[in-house]
C-alpha atoms as a PDB file:
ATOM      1  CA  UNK A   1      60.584  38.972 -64.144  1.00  0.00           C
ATOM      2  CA  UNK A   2      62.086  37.244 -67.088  1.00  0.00           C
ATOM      3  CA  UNK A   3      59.863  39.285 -69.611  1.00  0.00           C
ATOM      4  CA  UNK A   4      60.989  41.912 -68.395  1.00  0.00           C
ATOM      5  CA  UNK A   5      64.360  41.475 -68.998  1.00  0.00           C
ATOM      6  CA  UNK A   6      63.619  40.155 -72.403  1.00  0.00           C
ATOM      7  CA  UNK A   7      62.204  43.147 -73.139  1.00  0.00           C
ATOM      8  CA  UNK A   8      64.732  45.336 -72.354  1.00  0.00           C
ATOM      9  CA  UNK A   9      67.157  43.094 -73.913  1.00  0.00           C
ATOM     10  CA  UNK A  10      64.793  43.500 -76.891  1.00  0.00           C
ATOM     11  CA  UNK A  11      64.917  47.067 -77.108  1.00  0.00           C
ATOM     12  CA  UNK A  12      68.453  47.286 -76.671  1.00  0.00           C
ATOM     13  CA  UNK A  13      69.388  44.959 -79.259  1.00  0.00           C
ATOM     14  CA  UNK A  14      67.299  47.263 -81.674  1.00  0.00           C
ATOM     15  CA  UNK A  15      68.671  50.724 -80.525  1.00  0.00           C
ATOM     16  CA  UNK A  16      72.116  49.213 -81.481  1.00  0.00           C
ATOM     17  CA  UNK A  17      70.734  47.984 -84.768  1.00  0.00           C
ATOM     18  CA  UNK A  18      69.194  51.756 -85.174  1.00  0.00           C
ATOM     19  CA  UNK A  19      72.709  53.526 -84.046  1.00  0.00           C
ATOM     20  CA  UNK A  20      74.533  51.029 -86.702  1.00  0.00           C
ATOM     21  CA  UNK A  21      72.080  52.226 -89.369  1.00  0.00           C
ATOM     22  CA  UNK A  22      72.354  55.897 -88.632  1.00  0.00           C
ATOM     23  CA  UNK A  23      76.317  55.010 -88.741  1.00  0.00           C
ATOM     24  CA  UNK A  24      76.417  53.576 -91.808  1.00  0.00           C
ATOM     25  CA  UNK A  25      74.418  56.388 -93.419  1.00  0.00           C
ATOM     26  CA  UNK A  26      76.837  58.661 -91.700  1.00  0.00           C
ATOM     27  CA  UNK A  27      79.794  56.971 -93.124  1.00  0.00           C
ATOM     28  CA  UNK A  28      78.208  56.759 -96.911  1.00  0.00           C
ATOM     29  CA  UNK A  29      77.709  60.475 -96.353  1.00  0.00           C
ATOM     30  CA  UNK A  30      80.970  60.890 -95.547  1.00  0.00           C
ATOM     31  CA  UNK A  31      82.291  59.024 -98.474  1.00  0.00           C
ATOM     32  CA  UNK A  32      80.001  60.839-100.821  1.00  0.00           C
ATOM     33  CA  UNK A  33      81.694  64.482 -99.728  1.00  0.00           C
ATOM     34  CA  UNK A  34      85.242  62.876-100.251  1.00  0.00           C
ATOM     35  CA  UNK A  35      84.733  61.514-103.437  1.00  0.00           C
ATOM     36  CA  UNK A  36      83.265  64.586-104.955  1.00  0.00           C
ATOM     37  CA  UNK A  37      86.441  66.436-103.168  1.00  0.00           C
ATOM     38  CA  UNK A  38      88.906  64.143-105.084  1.00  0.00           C
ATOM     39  CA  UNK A  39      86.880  64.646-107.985  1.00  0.00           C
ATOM     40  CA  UNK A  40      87.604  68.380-107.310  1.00  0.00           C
ATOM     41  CA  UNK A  41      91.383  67.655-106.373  1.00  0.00           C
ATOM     42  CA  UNK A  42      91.862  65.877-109.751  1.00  0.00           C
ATOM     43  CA  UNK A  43      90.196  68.568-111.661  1.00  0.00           C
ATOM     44  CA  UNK A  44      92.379  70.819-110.069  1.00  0.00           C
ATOM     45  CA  UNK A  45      95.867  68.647-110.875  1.00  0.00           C
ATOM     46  CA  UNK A  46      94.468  69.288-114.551  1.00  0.00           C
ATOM     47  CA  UNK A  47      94.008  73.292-114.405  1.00  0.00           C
ATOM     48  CA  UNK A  48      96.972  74.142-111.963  1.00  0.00           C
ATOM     49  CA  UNK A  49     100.591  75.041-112.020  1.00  0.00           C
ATOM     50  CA  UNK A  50     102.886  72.323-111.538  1.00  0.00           C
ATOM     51  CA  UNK A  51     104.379  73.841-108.586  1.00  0.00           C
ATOM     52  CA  UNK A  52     100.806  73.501-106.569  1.00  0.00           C
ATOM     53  CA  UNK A  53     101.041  69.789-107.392  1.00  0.00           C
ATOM     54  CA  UNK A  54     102.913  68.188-104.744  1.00  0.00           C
ATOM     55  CA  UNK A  55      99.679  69.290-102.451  1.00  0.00           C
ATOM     56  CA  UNK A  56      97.228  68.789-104.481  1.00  0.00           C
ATOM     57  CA  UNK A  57      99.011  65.116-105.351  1.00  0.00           C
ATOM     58  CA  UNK A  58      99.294  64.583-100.824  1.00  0.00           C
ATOM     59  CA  UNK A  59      95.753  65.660-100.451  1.00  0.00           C
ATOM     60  CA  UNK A  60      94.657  62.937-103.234  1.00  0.00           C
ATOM     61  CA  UNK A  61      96.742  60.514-101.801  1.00  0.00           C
ATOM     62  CA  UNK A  62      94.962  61.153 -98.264  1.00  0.00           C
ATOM     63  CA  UNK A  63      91.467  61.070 -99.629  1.00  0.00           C
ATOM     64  CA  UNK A  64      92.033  58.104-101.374  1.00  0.00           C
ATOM     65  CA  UNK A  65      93.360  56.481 -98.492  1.00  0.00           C
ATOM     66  CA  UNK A  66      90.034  57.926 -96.024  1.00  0.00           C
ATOM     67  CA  UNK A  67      87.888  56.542 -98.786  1.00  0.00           C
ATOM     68  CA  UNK A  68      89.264  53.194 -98.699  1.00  0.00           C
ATOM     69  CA  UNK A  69      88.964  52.861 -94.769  1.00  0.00           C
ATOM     70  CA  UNK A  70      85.439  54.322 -95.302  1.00  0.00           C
ATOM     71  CA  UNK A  71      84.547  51.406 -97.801  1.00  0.00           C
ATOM     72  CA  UNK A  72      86.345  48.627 -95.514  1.00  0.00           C
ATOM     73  CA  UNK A  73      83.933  50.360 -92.527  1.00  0.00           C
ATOM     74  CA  UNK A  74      81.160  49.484 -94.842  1.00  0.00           C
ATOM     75  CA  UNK A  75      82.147  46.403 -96.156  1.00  0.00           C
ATOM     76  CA  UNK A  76      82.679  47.209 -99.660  1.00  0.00           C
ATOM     77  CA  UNK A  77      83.759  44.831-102.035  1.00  0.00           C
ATOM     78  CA  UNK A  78      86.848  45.834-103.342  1.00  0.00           C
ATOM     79  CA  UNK A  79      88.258  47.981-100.772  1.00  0.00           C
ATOM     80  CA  UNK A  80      90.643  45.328 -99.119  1.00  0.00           C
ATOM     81  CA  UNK A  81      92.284  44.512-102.353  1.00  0.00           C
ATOM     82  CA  UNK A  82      92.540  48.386-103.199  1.00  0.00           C
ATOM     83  CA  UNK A  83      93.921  49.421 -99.887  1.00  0.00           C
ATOM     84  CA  UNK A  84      96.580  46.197-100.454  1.00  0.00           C
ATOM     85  CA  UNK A  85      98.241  47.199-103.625  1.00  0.00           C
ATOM     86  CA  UNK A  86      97.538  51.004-103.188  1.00  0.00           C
ATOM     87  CA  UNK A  87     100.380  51.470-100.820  1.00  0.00           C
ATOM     88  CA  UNK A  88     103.266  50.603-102.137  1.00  0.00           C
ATOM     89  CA  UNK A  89     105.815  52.800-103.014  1.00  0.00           C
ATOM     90  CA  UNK A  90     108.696  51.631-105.216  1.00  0.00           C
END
């Protein structure tokens, strides 16, 4: 009866380590679209009128701040010291 139960706890412990995987490709997808977006956004604060700045300018701020939670999710170096001096508005 004990096998049994090793087993299963077996092949639980590696459909969790399979669902992390697929979430961590998920969330490096994810970051990959919203970095080529602010790539797009900054390109854009180049070619625009400066009246369309102000959204352009909010919708960088946002994707910078998604891509720094992404990279925390991940554990990327750097993205705890980014997100701490990042957000301060004087």
């Amino acid at each position: 009866m004990g096998e049994v139960i090793q087993i299963r706890d077996l092949q639980a412990a590696r459909e969790r380590a399979h669902r992390r995987a697929r979430d961590h490709q998920s969330i490096e997808r994810a970051l990959g679209l919203m970095r080529e977006n602010l790539v797009w956004a900054a390109e854009q604060l180049r070619t625009t009128p400066i009246d369309a700045h102000p959204e352009l300018l909010d919708r960088i701020e946002k994707l910078a701040t998604t891509l720094r939670y992404g990279m925390m999710m991940l554990g990327e170096p750097g993205a705890d010291s980014a997100a701490n001096g990042s957000n301060s508005r004087d």
